[in-house]
Protein backbone atom coordinates (compact mmCIF):
# COMPACT_ATOMS: atom_id res chain seq x y z
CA UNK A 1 7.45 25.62 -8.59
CA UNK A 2 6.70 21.70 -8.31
CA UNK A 3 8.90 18.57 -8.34
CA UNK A 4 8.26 18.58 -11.97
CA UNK A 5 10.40 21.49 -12.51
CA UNK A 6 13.91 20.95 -14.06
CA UNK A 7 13.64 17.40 -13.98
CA UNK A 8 13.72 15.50 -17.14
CA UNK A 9 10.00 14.30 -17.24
CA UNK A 10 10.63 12.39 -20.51
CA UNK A 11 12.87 9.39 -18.45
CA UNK A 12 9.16 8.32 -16.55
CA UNK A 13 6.42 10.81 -16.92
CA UNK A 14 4.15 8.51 -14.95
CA UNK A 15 6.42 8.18 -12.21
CA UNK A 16 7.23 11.65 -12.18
CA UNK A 17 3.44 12.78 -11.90
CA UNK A 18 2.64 10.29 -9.11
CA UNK A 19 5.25 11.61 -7.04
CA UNK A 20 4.07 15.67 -8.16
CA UNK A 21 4.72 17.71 -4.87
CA UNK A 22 4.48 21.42 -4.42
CA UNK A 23 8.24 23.16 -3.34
CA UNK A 24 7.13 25.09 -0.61
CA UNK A 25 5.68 28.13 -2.87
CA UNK A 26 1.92 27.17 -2.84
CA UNK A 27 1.49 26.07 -6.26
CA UNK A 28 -2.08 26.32 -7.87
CA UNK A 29 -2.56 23.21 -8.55
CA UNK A 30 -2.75 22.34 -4.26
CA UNK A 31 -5.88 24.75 -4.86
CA UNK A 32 -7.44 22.81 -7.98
CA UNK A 33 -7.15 19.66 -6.27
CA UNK A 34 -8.87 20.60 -3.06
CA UNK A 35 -11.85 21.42 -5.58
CA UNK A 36 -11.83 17.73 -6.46
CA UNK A 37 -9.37 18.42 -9.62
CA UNK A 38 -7.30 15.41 -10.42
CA UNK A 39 -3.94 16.22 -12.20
CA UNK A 40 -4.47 13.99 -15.84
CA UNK A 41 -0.98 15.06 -17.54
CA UNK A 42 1.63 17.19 -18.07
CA UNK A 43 2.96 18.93 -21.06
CA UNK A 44 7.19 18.54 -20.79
CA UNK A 45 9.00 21.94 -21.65
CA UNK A 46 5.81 23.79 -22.45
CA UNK A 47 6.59 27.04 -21.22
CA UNK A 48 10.70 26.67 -21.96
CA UNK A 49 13.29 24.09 -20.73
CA UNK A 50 12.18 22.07 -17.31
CA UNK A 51 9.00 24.26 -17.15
CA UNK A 52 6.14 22.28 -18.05
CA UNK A 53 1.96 22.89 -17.98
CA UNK A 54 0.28 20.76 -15.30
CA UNK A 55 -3.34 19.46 -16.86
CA UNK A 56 -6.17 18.99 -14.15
CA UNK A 57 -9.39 17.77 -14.76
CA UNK A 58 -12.84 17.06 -13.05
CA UNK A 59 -16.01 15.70 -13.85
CA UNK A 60 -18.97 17.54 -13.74
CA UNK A 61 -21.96 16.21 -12.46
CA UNK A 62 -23.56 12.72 -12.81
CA UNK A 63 -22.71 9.46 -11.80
CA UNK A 64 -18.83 9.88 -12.77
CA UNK A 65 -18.94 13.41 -10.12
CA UNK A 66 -20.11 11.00 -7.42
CA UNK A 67 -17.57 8.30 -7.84
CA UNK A 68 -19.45 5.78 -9.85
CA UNK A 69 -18.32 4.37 -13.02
């Protein structure tokens, strides 16, 4: 369970997302971003009423990996 739980993400997604913080349960997505995973969006409601999917990404290999643009 995360801050994004039953909260309505619709009123300011990107606010909402900044302030993502894991309720004390150990989340997966602490895990994913210790691998260098950056969370890129959220999905509102996707698995039923204030229970949304968390989207991570990470690039892989190349300049982008290294922090170059």
């Amino acid at each position: 369970m995360t801050s994004l739980s039953d909260v309505d993400l619709y009123s300011d997604l990107p606010r909402h997302i900044a302030e993502l913080r894991d309720l004390g349960r150990g989340h997966p997505f602490l895990f994913y971003l210790e691998l260098g995973f950056v969370v890129t969006g959220v999905m509102p409601d996707a698995n039923g009423p204030g229970r949304p999917d968390i989207y991570m990404s990470k690039a892989l290999g190349g300049e982008r990996a290294r922090g170059s643009v």
